[in-house]
Every structure is written in structure tokens, then in C-alpha cells.
N, C-alpha and C. Protein backbone atom coordinates (compact mmCIF):
# COMPACT_ATOMS: atom_id res chain seq x y z
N UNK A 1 -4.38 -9.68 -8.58
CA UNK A 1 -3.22 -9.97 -9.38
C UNK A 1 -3.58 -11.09 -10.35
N UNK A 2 -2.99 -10.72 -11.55
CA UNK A 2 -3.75 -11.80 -12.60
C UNK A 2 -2.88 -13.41 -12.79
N UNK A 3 -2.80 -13.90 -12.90
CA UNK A 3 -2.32 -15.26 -12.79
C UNK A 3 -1.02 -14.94 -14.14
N UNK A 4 -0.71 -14.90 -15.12
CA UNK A 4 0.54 -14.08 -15.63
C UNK A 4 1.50 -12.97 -14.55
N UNK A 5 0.88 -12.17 -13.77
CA UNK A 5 1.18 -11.39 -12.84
C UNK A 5 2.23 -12.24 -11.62
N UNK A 6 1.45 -13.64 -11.38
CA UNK A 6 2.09 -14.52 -10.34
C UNK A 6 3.17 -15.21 -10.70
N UNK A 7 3.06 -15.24 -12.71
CA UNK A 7 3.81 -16.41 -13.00
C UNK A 7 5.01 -15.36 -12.98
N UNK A 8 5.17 -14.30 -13.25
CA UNK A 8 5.99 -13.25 -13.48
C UNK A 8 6.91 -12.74 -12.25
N UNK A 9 6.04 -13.04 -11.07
CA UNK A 9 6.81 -12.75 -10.07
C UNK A 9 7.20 -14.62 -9.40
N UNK A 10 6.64 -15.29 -9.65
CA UNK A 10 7.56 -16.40 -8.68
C UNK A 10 8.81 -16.59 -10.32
N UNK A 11 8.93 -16.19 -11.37
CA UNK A 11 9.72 -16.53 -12.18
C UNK A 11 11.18 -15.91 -12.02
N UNK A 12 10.70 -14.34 -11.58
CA UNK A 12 11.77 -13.89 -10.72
C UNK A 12 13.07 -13.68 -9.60
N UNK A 13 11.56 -14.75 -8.83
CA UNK A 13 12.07 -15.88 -7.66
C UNK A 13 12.81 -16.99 -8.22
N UNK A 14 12.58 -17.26 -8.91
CA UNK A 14 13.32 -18.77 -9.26
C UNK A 14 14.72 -18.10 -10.36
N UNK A 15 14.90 -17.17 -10.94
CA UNK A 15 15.84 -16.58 -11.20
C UNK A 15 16.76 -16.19 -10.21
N UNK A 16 16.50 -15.59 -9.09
CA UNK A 16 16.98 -14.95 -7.79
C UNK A 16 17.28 -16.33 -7.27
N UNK A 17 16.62 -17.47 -7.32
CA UNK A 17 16.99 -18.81 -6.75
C UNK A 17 18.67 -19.10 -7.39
N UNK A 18 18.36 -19.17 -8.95
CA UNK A 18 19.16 -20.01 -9.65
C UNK A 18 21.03 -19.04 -9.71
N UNK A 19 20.94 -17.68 -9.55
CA UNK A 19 21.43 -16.85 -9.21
C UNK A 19 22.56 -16.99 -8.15
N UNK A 20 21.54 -17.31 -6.85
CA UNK A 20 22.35 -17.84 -5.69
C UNK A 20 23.00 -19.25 -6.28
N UNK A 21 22.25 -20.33 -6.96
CA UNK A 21 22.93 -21.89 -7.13
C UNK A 21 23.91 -21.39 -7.62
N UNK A 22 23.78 -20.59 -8.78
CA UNK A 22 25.04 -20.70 -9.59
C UNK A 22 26.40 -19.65 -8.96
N UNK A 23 26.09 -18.68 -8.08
CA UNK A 23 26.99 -17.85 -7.80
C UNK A 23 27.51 -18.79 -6.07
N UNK A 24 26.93 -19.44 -5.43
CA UNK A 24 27.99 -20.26 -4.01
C UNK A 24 28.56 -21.31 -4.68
N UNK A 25 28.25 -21.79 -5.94
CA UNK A 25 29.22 -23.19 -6.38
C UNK A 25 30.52 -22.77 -6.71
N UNK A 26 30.41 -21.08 -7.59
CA UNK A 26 31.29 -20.53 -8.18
C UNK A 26 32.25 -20.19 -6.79
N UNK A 27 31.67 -19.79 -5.46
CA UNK A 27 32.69 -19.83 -4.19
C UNK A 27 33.00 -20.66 -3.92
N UNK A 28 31.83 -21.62 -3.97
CA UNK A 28 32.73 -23.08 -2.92
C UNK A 28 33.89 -23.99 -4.09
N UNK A 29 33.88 -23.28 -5.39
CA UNK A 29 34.71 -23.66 -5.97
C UNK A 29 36.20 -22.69 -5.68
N UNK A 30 36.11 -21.83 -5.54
CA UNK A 30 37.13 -20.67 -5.16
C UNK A 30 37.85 -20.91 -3.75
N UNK A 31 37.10 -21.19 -2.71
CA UNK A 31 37.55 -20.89 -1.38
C UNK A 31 38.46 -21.90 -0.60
N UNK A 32 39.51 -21.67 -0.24
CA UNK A 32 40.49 -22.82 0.37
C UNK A 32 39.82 -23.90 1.62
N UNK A 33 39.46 -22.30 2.21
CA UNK A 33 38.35 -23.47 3.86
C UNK A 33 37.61 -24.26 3.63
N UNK A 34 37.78 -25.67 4.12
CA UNK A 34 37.03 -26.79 3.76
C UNK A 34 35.21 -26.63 4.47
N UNK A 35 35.35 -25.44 5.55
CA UNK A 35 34.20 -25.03 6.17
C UNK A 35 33.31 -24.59 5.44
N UNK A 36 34.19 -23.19 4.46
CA UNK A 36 33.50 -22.83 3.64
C UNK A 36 32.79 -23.20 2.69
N UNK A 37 33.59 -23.90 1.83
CA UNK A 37 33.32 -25.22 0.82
C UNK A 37 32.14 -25.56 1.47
N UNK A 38 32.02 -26.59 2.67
CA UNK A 38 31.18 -26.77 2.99
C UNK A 38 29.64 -26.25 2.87
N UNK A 39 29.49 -25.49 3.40
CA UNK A 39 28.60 -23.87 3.66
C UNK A 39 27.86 -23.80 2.42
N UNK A 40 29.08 -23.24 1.73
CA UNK A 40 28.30 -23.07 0.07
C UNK A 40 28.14 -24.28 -0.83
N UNK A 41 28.17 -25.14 -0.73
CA UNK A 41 27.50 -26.32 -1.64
C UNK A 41 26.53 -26.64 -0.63
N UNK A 42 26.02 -26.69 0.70
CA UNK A 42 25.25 -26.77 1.21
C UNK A 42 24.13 -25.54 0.81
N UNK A 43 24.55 -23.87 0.88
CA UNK A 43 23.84 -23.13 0.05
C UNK A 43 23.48 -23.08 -1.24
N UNK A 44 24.42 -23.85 -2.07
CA UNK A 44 23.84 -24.32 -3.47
C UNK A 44 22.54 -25.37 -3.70
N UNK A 45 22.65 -26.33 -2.82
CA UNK A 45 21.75 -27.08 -2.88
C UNK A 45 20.39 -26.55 -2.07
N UNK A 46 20.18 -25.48 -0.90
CA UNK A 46 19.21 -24.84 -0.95
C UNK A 46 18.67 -24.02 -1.50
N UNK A 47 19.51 -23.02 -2.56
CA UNK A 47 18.66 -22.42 -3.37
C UNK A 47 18.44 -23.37 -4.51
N UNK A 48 18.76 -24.84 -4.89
CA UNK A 48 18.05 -25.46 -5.87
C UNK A 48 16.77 -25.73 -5.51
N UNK A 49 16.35 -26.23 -3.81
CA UNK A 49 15.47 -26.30 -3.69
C UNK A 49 14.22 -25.65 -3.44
N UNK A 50 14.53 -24.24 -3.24
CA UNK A 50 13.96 -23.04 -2.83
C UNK A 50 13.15 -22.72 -4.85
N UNK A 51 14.30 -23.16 -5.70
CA UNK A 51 13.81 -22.62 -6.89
C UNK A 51 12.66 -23.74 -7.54
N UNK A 52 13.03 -25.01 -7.06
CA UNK A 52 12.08 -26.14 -7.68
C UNK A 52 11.01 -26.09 -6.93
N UNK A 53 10.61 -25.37 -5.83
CA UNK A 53 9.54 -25.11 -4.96
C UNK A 53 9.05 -24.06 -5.89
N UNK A 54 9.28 -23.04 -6.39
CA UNK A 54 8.77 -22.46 -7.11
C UNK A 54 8.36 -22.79 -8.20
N UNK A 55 9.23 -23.20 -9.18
CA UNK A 55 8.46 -23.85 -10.40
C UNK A 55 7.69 -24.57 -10.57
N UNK A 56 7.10 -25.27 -9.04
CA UNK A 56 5.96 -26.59 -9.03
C UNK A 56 5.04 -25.03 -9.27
N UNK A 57 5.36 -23.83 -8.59
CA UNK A 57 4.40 -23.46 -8.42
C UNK A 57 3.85 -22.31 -9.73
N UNK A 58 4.79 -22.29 -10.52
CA UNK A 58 4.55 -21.75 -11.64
C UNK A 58 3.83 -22.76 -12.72
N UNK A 59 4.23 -23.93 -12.53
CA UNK A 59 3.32 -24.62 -13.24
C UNK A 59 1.90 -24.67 -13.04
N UNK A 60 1.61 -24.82 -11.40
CA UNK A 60 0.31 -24.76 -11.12
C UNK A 60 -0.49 -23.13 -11.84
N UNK A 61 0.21 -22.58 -11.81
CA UNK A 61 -0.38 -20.59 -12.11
C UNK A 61 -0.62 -20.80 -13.82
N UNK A 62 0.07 -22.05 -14.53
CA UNK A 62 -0.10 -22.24 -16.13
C UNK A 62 0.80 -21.78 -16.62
N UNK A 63 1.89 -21.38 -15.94
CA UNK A 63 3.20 -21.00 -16.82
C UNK A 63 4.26 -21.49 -17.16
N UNK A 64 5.54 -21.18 -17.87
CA UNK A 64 6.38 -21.61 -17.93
C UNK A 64 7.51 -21.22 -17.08
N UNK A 65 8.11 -22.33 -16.34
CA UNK A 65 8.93 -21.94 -15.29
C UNK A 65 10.47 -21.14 -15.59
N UNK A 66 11.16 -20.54 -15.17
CA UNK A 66 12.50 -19.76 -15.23
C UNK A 66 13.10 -21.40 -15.35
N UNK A 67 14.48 -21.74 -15.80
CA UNK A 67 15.68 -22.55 -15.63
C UNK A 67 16.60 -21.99 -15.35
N UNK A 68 16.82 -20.81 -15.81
CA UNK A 68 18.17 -20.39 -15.68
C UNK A 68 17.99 -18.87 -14.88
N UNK A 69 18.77 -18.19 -14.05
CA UNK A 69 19.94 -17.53 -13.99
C UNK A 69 19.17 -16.24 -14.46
N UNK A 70 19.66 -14.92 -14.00
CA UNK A 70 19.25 -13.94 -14.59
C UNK A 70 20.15 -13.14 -15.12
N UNK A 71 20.22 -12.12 -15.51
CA UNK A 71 21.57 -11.34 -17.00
C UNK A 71 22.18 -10.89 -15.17
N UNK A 72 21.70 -10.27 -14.62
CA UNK A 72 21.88 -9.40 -13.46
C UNK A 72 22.86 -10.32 -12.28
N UNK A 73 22.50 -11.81 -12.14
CA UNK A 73 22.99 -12.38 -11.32
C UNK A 73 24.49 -13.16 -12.67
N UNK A 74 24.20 -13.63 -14.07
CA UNK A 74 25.39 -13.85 -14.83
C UNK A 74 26.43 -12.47 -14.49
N UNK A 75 26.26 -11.45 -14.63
CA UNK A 75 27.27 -10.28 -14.35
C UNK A 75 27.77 -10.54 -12.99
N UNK A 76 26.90 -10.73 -11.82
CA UNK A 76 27.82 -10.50 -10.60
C UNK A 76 28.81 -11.76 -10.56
N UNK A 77 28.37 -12.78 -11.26
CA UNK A 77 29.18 -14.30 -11.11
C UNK A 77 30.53 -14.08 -12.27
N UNK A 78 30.45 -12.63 -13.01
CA UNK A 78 31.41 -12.68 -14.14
C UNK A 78 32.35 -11.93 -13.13
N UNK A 79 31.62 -10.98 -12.15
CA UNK A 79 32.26 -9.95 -11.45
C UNK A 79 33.35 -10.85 -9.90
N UNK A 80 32.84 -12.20 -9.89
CA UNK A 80 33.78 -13.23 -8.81
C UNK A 80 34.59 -13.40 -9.24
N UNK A 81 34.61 -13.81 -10.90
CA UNK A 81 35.48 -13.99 -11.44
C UNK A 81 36.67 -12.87 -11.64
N UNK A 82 36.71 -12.00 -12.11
CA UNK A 82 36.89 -10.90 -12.40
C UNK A 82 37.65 -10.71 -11.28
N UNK A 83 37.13 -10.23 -9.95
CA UNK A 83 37.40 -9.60 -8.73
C UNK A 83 38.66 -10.91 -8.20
N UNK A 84 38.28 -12.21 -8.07
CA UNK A 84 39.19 -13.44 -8.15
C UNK A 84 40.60 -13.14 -8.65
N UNK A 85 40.30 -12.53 -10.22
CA UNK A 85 41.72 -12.73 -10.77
C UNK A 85 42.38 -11.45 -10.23
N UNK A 86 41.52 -10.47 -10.03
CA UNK A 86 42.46 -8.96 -9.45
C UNK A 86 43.26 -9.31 -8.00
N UNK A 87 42.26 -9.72 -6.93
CA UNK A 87 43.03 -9.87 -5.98
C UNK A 87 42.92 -11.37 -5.43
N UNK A 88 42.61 -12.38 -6.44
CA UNK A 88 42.85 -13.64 -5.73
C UNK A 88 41.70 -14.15 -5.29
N UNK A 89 41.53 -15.29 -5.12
CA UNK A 89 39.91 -16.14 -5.00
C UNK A 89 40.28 -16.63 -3.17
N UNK A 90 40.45 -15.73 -2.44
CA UNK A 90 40.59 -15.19 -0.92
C UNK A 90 39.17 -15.94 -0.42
N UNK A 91 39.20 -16.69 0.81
CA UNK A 91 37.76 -16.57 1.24
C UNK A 91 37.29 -15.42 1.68
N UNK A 92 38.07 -14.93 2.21
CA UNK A 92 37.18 -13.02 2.38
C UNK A 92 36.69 -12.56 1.25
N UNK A 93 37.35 -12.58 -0.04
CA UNK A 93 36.93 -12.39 -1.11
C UNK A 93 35.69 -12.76 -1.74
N UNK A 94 35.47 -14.00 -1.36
CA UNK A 94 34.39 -15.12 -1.90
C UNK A 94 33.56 -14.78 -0.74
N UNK A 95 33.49 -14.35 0.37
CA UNK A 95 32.19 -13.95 1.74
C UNK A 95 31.85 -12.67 1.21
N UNK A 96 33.08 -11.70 0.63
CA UNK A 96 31.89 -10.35 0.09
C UNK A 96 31.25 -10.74 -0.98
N UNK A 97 31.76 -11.78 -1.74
CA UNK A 97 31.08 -11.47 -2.84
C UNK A 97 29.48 -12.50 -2.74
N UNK A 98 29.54 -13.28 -1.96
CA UNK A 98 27.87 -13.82 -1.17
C UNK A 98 27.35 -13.07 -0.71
N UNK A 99 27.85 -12.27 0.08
CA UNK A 99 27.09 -10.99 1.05
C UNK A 99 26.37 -10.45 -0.24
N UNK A 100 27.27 -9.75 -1.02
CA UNK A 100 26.62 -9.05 -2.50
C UNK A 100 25.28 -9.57 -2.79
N UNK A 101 25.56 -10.77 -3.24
CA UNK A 101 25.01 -11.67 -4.01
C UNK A 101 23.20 -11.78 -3.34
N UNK A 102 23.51 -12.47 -1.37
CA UNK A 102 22.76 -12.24 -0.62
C UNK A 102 21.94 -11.01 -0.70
N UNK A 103 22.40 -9.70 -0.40
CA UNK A 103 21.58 -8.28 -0.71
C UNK A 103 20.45 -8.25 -1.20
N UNK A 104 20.86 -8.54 -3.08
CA UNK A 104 20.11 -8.69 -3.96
C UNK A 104 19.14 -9.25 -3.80
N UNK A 105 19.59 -10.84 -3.09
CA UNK A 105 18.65 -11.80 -3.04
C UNK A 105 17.37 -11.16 -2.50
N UNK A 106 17.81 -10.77 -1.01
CA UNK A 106 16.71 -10.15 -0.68
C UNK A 106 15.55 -9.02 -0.71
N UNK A 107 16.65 -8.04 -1.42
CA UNK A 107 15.68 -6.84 -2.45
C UNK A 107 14.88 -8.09 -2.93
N UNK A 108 15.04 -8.51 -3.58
CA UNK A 108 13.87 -9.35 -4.63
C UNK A 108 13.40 -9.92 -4.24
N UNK A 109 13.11 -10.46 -2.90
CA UNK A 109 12.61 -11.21 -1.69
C UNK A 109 11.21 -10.06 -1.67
N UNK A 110 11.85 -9.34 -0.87
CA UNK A 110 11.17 -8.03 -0.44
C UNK A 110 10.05 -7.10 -1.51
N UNK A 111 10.62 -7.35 -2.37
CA UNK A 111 9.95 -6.57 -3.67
C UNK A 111 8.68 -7.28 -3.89
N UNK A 112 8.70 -8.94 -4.23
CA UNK A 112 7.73 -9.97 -4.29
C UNK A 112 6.64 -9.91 -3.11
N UNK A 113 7.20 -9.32 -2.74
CA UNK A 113 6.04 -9.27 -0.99
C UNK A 113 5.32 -8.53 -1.09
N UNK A 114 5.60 -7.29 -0.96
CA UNK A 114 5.48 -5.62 -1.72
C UNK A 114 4.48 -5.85 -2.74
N UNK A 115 4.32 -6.65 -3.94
CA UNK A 115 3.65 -5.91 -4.80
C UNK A 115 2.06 -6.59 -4.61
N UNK A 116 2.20 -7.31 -3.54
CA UNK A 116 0.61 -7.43 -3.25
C UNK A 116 -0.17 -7.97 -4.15
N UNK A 117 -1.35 -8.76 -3.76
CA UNK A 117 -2.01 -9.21 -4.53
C UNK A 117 -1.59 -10.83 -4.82
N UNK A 118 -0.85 -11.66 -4.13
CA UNK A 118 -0.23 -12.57 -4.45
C UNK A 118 -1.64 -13.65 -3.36
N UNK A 119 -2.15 -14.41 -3.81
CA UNK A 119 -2.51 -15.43 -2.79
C UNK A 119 -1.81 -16.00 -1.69
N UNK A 120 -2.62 -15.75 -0.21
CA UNK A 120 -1.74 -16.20 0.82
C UNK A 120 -0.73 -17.50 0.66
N UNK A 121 -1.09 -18.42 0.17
CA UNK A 121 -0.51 -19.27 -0.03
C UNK A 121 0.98 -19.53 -0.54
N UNK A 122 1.16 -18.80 -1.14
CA UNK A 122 1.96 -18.05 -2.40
C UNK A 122 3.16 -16.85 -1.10
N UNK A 123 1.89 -16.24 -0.36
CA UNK A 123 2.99 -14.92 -0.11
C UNK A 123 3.97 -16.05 1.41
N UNK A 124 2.95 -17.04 1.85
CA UNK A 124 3.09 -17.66 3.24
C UNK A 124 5.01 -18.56 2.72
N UNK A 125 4.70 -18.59 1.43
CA UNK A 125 6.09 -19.73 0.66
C UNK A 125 7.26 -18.74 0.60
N UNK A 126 6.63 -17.39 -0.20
CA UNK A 126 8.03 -16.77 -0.69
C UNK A 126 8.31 -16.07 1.27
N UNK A 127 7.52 -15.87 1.84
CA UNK A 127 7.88 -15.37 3.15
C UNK A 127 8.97 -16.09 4.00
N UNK A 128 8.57 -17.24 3.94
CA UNK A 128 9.31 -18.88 4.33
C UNK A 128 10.47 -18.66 3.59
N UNK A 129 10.82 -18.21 2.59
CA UNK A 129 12.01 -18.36 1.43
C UNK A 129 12.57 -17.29 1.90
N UNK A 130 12.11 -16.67 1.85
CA UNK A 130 12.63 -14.87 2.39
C UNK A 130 13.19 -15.11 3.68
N UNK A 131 12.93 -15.77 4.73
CA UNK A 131 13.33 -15.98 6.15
C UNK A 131 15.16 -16.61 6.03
N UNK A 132 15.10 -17.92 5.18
CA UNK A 132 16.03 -18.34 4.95
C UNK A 132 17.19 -17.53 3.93
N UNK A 133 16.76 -16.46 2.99
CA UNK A 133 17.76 -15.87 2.13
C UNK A 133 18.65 -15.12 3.64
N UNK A 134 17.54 -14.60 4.42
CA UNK A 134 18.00 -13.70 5.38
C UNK A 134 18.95 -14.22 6.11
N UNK A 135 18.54 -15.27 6.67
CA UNK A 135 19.49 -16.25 7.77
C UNK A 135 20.75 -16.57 6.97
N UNK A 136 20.94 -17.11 5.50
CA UNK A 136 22.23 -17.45 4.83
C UNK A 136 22.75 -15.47 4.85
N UNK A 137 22.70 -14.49 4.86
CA UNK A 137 23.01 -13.64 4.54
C UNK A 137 23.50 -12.89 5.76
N UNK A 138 22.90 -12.97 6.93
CA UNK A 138 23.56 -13.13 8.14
C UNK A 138 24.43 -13.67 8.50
N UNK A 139 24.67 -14.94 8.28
CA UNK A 139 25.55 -16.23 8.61
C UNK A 139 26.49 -15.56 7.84
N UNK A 140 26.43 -15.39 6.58
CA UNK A 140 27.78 -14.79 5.37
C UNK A 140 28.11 -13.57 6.66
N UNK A 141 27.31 -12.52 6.62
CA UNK A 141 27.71 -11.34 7.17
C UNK A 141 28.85 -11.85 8.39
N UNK A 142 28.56 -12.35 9.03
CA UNK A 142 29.22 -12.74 10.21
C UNK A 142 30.80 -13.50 9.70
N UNK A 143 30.46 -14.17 8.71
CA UNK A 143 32.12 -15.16 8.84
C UNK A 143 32.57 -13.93 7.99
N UNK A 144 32.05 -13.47 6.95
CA UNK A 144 32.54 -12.49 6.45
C UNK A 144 33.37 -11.23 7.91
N UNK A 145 32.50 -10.80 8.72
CA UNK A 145 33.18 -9.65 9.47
C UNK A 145 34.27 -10.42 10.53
N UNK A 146 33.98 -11.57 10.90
CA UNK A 146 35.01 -12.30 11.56
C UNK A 146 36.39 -12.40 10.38
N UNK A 147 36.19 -12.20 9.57
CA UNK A 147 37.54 -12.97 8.55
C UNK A 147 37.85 -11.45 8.69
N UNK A 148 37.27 -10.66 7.97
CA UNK A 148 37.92 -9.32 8.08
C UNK A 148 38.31 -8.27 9.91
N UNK A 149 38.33 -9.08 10.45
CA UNK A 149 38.92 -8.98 11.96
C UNK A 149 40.44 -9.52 12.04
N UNK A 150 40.38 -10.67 11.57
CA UNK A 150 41.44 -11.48 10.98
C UNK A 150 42.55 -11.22 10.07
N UNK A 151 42.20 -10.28 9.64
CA UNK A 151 43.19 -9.71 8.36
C UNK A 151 43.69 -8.60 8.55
């Protein structure tokens, strides 16, 4: 894999990072439960750090790092909004729409793994990153199916 090849895929990553920052602030701004709130500015601040772990490492590969957000993750954060004003900024509302959000994350987790050729070093980080998208996406799954027990 050619070193453009690496910068291309951890840039992805750090898009898929910035994605998650910007789409749990947009919940923990939405959601009444102070738990929740909780949760997701605590998940905001790990995918900041999950993404600045990457960009050290895009710099090292000679590239220029992602800042922002991808068109794909701006739509689903237009779609909280959106979905918010139809039926209300609900924390059930705001847990599917992380779960969503989560999914993605991890397709693109998964995909980065997949295309091989990445230096161990490299695959040993996004693997580590990948462990944790999983665990926040579980955790969602769960308060998410508990709330909808509830309703």
C-alpha cells in the first residue's frame, strides 16, 4: 500500500471520527436525560480523540490531515435534525439516531481493515479504534432497546 493509499484511508478515519464528534454533541444537545447528556459529550470527546490519534498519524505518512466531517455524516446530522422536528428531539429518538450513526462508524472501521496492506502498526491503532466504535454502539444498542421497552 503506497503511503497516499494510508493517508487516504486513516483520512477517512478521521472523517468517520469527526462525524461521530459532531453528530453525539448534536444528541447530547437534544436529549432531556442528564445520563444521556452525559454519555454523549463523553462520546464526543472520544471520537475527538480517536480522530487526533489519527492525524498525528497522517502527518507522519506526509499528508494532509481530514478537519472536518464528511458530506455522508453532514446529511445524517441534517437527518437528527430533521427527524427532531418531525417527531421531537425524544431520547429514544436521539439513541436511534447514534445507533445509525454507530453502524456506519463501523462499516468504515471494517472496510479500513479489509483493504490490507496497511502497516501493523497502523492496522494494531485502527483495530484498537474499531474495538471502542463497537463497545459505544453496543452500549447505544442497549439503552436504546431498554427505552424502547419503556415506551
Amino acid at each position: 500500500m503506497s503511503e497516499d493509499d494510508i493517508v487516504d484511508t486513516l483520512n477517512d478515519l478521521i472523517e468517520t471520527c469527526k462525524d461521530g464528534e459532531y453528530g453525539f454533541t448534536a444528541c447530547a444537545n437534544h436529549v432531556s436525560s442528564d445520563r444521556l447528556k452525559q454519555l454523549f459529550t463523553q462520546r464526543t470527546a472520544d471520537c475527538r480523540r480517536a480522530a487526533q490519534e489519527l492525524q498525528t498519524e497522517v502527518v507522519r505518512y506526509g499528508g494532509e490531515p481530514e478537519l472536518e466531517g464528511s458530506t455522508s455524516g453532514a446529511l445524517h446530522r441534517g437527518w437528527v435534525a430533521v427527524r427532531g422536528s418531525l417527531v421531537g428531539f425524544s431520547d429514544q429518538a436521539m439513541l436511534d439516531e447514534c445507533e445509525r450513526g454507530e453502524d456506519a462508524a463501523l462499516a468504515r472501521y471494517r472496510a479500513a481493515l479489509r483493504h490490507g496492506g496497511l502497516p501493523e502498526p497502523l492496522k494494531a491503532l485502527i483495530a484498537r479504534q474499531q474495538l471502542g466504535v463497537q463497545a459505544n454502539h453496543d452500549q447505544i444498542k442497549r439503552l436504546r432497546d431498554t427505552a424502547h421497552t419503556k415506551t
